[in-house]
PDB file of N, CA and C in Angstrom:
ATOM      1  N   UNK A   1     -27.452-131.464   1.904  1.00  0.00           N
ATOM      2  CA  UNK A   1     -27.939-131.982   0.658  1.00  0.00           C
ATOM      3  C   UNK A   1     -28.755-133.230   0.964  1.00  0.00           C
ATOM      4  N   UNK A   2     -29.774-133.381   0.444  1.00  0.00           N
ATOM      5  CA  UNK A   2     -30.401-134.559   0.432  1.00  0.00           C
ATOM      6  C   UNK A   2     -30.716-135.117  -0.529  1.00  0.00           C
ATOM      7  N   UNK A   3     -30.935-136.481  -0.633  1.00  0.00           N
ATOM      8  CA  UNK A   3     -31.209-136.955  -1.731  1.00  0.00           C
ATOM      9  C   UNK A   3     -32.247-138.442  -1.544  1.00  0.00           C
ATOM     10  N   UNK A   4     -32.474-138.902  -2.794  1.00  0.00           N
ATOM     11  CA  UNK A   4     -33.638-140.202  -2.361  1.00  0.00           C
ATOM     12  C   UNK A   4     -32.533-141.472  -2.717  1.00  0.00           C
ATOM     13  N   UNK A   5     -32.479-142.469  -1.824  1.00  0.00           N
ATOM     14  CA  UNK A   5     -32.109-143.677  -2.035  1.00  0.00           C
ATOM     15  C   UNK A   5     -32.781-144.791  -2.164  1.00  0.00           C
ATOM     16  N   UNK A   6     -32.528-145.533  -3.603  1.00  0.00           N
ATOM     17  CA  UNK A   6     -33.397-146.981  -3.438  1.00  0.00           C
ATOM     18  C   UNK A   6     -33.171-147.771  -3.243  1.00  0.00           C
ATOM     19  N   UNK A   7     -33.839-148.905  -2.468  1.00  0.00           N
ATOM     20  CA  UNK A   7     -33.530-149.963  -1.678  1.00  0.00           C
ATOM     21  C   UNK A   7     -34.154-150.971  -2.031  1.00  0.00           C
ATOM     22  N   UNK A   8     -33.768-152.066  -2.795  1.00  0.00           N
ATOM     23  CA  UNK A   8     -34.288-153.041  -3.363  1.00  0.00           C
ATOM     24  C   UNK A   8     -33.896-154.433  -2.249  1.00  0.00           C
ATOM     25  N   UNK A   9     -35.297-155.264  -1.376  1.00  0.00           N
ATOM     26  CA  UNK A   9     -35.646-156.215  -0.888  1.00  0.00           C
ATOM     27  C   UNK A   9     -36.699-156.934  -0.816  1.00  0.00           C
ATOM     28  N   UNK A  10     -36.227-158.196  -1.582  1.00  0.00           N
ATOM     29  CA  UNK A  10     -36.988-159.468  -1.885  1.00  0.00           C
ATOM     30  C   UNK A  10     -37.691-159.335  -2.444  1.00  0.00           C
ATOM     31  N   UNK A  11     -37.475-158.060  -3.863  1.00  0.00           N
ATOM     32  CA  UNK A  11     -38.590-157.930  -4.677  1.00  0.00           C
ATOM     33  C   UNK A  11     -39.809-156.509  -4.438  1.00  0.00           C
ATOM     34  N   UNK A  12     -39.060-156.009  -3.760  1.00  0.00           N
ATOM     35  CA  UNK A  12     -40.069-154.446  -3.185  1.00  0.00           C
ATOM     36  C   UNK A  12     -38.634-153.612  -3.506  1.00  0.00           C
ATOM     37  N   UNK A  13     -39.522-152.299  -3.658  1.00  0.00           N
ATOM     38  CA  UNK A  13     -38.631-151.272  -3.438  1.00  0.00           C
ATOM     39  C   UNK A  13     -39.331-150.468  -2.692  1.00  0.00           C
ATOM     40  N   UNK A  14     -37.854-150.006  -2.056  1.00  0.00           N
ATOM     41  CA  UNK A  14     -38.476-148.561  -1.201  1.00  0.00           C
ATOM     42  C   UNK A  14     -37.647-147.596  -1.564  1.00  0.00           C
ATOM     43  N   UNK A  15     -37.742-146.362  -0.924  1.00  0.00           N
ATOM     44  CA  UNK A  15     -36.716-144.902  -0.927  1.00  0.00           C
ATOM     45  C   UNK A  15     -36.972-144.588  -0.015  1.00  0.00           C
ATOM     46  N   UNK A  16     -35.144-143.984   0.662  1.00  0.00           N
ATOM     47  CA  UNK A  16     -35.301-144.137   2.197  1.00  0.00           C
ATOM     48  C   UNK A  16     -34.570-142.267   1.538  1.00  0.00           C
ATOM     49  N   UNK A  17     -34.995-141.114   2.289  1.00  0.00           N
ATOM     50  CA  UNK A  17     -34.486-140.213   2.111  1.00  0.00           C
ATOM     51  C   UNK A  17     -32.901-139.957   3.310  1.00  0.00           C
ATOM     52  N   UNK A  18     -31.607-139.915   2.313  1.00  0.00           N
ATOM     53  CA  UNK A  18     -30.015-139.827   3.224  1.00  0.00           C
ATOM     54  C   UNK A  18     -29.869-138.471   3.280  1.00  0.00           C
ATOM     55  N   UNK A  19     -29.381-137.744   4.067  1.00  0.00           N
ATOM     56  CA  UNK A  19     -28.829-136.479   4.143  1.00  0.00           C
ATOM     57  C   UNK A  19     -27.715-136.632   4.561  1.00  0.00           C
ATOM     58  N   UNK A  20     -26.887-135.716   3.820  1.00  0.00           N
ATOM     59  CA  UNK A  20     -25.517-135.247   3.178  1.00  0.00           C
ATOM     60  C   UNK A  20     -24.795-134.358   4.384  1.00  0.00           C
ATOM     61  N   UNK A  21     -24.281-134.610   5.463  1.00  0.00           N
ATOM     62  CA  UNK A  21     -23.730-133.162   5.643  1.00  0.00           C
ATOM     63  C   UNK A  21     -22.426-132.564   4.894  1.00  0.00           C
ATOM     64  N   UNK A  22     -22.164-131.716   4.333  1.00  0.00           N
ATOM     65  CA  UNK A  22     -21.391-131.255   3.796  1.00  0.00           C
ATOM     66  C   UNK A  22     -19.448-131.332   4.048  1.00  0.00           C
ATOM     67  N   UNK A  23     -18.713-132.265   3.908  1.00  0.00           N
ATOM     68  CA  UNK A  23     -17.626-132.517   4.022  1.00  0.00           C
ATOM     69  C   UNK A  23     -17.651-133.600   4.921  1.00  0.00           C
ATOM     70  N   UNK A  24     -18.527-134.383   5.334  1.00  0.00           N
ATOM     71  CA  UNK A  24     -18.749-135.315   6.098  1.00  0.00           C
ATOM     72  C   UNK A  24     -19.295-136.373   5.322  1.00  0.00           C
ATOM     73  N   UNK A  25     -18.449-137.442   6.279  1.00  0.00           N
ATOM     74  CA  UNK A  25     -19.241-138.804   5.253  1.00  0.00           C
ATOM     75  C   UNK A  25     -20.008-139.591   6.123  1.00  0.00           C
ATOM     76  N   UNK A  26     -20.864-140.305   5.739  1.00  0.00           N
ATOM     77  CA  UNK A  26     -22.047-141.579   6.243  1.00  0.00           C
ATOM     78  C   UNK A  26     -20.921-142.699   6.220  1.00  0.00           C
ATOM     79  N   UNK A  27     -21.267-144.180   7.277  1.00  0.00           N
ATOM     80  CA  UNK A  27     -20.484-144.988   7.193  1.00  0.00           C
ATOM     81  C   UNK A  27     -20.203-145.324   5.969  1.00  0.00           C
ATOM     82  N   UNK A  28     -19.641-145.912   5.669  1.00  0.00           N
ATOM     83  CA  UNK A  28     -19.163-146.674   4.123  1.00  0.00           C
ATOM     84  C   UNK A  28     -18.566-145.837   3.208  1.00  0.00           C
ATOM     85  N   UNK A  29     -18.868-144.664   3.347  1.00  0.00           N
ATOM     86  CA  UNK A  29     -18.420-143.552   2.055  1.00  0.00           C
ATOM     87  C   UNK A  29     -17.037-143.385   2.336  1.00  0.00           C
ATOM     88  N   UNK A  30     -16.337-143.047   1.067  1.00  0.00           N
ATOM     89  CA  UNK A  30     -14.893-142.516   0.951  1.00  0.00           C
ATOM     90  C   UNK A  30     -14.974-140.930   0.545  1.00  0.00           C
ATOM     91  N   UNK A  31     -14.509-140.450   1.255  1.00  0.00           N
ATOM     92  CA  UNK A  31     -14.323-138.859   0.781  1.00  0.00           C
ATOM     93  C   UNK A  31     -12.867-138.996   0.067  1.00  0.00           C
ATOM     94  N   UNK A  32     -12.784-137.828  -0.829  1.00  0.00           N
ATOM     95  CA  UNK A  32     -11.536-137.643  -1.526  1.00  0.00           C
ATOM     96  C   UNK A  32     -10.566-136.666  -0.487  1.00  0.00           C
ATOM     97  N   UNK A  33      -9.410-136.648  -0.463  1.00  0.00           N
ATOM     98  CA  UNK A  33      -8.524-136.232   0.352  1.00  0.00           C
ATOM     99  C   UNK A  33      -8.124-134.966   0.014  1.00  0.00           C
ATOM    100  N   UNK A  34      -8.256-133.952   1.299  1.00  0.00           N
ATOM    101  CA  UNK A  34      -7.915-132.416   0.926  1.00  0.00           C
ATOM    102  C   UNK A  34      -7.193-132.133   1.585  1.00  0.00           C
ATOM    103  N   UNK A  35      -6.423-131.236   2.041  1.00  0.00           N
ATOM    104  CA  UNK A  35      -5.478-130.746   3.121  1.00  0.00           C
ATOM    105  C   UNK A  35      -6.578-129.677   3.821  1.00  0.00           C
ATOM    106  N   UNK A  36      -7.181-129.440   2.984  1.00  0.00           N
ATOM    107  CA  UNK A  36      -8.831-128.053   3.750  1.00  0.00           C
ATOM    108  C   UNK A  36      -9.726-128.984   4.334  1.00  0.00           C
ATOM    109  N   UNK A  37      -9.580-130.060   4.468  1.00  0.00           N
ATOM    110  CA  UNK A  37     -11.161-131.029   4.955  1.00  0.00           C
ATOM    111  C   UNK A  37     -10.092-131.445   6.159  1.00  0.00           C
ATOM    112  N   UNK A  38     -11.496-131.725   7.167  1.00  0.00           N
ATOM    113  CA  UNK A  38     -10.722-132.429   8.595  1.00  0.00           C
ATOM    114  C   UNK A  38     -11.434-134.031   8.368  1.00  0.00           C
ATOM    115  N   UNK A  39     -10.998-134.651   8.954  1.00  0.00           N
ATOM    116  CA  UNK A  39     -11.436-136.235   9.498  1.00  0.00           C
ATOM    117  C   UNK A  39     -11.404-136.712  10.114  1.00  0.00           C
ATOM    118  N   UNK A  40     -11.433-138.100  10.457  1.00  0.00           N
ATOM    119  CA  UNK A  40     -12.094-138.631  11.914  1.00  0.00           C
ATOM    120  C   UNK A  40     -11.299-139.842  11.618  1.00  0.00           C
ATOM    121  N   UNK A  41     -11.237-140.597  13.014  1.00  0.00           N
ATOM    122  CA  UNK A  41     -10.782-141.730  12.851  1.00  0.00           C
ATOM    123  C   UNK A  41     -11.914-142.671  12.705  1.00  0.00           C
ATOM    124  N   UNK A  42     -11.414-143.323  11.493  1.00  0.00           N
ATOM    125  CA  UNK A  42     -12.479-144.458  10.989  1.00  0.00           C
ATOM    126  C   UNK A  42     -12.608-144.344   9.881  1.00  0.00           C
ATOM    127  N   UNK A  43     -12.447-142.877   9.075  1.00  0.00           N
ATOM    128  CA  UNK A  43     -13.298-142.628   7.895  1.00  0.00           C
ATOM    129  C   UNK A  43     -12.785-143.026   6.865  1.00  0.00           C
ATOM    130  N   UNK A  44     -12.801-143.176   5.447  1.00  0.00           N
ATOM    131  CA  UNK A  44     -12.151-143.812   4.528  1.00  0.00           C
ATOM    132  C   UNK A  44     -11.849-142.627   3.608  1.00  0.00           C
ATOM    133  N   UNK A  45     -10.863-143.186   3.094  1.00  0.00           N
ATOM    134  CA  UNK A  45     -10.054-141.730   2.186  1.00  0.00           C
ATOM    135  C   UNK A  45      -9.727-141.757   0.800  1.00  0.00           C
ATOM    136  N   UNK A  46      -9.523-141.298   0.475  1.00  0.00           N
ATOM    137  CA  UNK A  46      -9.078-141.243  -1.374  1.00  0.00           C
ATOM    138  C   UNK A  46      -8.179-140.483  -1.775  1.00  0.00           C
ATOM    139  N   UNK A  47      -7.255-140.944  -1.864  1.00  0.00           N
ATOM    140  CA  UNK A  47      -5.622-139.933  -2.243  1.00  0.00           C
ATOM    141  C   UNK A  47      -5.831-140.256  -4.001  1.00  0.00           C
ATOM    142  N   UNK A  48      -6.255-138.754  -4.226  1.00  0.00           N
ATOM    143  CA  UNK A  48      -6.103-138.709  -6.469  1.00  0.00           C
ATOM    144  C   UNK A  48      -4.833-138.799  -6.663  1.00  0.00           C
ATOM    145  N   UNK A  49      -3.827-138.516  -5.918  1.00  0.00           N
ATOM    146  CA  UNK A  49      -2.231-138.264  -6.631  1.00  0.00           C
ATOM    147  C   UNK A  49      -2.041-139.932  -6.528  1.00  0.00           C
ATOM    148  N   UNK A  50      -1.877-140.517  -5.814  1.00  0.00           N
ATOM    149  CA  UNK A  50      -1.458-142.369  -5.593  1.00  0.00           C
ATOM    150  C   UNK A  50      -2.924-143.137  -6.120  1.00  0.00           C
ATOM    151  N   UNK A  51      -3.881-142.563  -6.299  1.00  0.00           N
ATOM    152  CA  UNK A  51      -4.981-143.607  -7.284  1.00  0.00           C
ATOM    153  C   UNK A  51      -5.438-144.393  -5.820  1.00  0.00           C
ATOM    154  N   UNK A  52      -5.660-144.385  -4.583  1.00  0.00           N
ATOM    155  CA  UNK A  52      -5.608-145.301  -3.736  1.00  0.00           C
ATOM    156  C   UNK A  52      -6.448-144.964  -2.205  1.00  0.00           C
ATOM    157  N   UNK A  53      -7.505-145.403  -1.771  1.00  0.00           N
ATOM    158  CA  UNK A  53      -8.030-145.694  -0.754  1.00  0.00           C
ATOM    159  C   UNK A  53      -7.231-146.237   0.336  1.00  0.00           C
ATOM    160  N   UNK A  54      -7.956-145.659   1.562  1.00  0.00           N
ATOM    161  CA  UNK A  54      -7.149-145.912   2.945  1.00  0.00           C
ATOM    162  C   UNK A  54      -8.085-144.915   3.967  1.00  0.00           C
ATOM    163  N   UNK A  55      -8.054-146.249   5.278  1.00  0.00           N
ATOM    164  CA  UNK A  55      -8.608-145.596   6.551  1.00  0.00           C
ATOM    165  C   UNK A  55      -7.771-144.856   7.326  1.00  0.00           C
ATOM    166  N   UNK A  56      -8.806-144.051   7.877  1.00  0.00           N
ATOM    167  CA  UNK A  56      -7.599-143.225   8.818  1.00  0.00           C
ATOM    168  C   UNK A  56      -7.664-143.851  10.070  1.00  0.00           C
ATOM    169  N   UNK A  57      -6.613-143.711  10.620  1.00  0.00           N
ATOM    170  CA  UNK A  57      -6.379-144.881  12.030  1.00  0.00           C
ATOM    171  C   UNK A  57      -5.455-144.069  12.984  1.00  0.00           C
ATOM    172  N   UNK A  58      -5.394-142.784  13.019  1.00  0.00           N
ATOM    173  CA  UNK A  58      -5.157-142.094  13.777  1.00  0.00           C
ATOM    174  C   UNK A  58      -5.354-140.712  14.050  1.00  0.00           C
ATOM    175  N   UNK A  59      -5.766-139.524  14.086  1.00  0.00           N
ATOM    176  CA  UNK A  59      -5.849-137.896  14.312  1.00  0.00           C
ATOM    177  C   UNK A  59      -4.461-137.570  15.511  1.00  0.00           C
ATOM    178  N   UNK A  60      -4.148-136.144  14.948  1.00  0.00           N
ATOM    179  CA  UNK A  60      -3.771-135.535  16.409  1.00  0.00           C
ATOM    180  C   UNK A  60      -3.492-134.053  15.838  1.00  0.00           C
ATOM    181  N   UNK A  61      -2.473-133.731  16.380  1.00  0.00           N
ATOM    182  CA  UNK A  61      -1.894-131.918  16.306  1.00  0.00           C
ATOM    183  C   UNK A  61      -0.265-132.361  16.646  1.00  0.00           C
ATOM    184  N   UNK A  62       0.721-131.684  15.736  1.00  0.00           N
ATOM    185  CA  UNK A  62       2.207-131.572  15.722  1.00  0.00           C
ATOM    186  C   UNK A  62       1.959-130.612  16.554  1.00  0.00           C
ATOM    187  N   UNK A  63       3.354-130.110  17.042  1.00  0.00           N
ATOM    188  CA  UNK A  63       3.717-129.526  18.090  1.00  0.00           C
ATOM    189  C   UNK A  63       3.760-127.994  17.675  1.00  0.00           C
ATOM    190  N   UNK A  64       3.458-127.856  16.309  1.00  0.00           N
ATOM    191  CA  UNK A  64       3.374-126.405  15.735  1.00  0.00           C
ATOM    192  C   UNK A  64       2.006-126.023  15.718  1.00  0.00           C
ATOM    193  N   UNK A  65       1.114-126.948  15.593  1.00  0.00           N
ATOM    194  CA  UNK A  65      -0.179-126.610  16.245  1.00  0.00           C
ATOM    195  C   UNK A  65      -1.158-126.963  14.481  1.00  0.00           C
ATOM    196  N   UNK A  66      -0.329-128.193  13.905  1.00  0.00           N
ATOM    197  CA  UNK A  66      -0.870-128.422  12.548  1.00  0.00           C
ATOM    198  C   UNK A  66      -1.683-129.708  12.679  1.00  0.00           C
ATOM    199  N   UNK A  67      -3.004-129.813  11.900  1.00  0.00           N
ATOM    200  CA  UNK A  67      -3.400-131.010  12.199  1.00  0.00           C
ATOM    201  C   UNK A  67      -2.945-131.795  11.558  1.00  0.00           C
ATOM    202  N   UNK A  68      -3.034-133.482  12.105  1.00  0.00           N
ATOM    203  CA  UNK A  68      -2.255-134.605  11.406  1.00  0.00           C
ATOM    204  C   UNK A  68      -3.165-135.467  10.960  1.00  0.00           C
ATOM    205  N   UNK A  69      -3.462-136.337  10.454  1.00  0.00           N
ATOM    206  CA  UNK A  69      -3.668-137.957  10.392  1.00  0.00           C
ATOM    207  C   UNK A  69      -2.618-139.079   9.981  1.00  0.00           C
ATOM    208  N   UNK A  70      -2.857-140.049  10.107  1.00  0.00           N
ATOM    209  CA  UNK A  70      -2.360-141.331   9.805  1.00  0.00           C
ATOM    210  C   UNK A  70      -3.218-142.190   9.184  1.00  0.00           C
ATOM    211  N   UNK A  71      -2.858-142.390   7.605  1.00  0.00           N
ATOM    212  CA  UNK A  71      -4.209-143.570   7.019  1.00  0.00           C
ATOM    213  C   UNK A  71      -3.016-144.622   6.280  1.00  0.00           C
ATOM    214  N   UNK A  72      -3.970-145.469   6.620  1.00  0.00           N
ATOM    215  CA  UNK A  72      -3.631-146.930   5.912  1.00  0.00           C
ATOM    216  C   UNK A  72      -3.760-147.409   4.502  1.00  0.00           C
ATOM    217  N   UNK A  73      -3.257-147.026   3.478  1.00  0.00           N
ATOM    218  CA  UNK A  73      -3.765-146.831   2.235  1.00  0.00           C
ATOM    219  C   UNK A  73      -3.204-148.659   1.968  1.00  0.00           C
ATOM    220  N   UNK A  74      -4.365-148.761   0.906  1.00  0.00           N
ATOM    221  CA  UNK A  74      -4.289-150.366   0.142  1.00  0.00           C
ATOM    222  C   UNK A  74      -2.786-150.485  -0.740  1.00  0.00           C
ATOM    223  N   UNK A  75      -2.358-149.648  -1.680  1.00  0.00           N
ATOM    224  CA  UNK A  75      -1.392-149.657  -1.905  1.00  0.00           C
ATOM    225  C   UNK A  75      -0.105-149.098  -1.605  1.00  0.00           C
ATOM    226  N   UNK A  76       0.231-148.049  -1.093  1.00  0.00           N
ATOM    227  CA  UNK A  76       1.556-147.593  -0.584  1.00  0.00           C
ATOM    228  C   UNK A  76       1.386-147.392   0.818  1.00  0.00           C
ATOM    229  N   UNK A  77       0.658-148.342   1.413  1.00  0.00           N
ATOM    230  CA  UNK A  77       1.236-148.466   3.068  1.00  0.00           C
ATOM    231  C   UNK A  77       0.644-146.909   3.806  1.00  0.00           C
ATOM    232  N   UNK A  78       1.096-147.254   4.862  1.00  0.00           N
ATOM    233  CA  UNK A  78       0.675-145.890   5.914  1.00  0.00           C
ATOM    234  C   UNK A  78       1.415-144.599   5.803  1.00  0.00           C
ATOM    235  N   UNK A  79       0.964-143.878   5.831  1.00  0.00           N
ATOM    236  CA  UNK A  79       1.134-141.950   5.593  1.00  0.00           C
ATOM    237  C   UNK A  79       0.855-141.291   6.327  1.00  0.00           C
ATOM    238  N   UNK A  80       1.655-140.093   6.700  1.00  0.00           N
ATOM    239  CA  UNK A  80       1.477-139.125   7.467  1.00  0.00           C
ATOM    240  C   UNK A  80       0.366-138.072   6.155  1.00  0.00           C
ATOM    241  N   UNK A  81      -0.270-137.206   6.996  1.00  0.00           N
ATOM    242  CA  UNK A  81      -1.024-136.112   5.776  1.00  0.00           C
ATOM    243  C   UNK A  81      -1.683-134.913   6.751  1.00  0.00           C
ATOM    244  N   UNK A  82      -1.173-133.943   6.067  1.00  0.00           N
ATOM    245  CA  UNK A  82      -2.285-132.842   6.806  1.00  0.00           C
ATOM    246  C   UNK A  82      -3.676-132.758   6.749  1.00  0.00           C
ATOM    247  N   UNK A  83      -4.229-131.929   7.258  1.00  0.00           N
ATOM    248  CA  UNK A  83      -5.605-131.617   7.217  1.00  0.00           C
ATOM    249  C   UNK A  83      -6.133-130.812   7.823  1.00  0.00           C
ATOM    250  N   UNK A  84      -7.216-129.883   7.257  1.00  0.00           N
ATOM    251  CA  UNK A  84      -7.898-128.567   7.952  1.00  0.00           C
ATOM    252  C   UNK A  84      -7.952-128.555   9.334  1.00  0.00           C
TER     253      UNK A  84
END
């Protein structure tokens, strides 16, 4: 997906064209949290059930062969969570 972004400095504007890859985020963005989406360490998250943002600060695989993360959410502290 692409789209046009505007960029307002010192009185100019420009539009810088961002592309989207699909379940992937650009620095700064928060994706909303799925158990079908994978992630990365670094990326920022959005849990709808707790209302609450949090980085992920760890990946791996349980011993059953499920993927994991570990994110740091602003309000209820660190969580285990699946993911695709």
């Amino acid at each position: 997906m692409t789209r046009a972004k505007t960029v307002k400095k010192a009185g100019t504007v420009s539009e810088e064209i961002v592309t989207k890859k699909k379940g992937r985020s650009t620095s700064g963005e928060v994706r909303e949290y799925s158990v079908t989406e994978s992630f990365t360490k670094g990326e920022m998250v959005y849990h709808k059930v707790w209302d609450d943002t949090g980085e992920v600060i760890e990946t791996g695989t349980t011993e059953d062969g499920i993927n994991k993360m570990k994110v740091a959410f602003e309000k209820v502290g660190v969580k285990n969570l699946r993911m695709g």
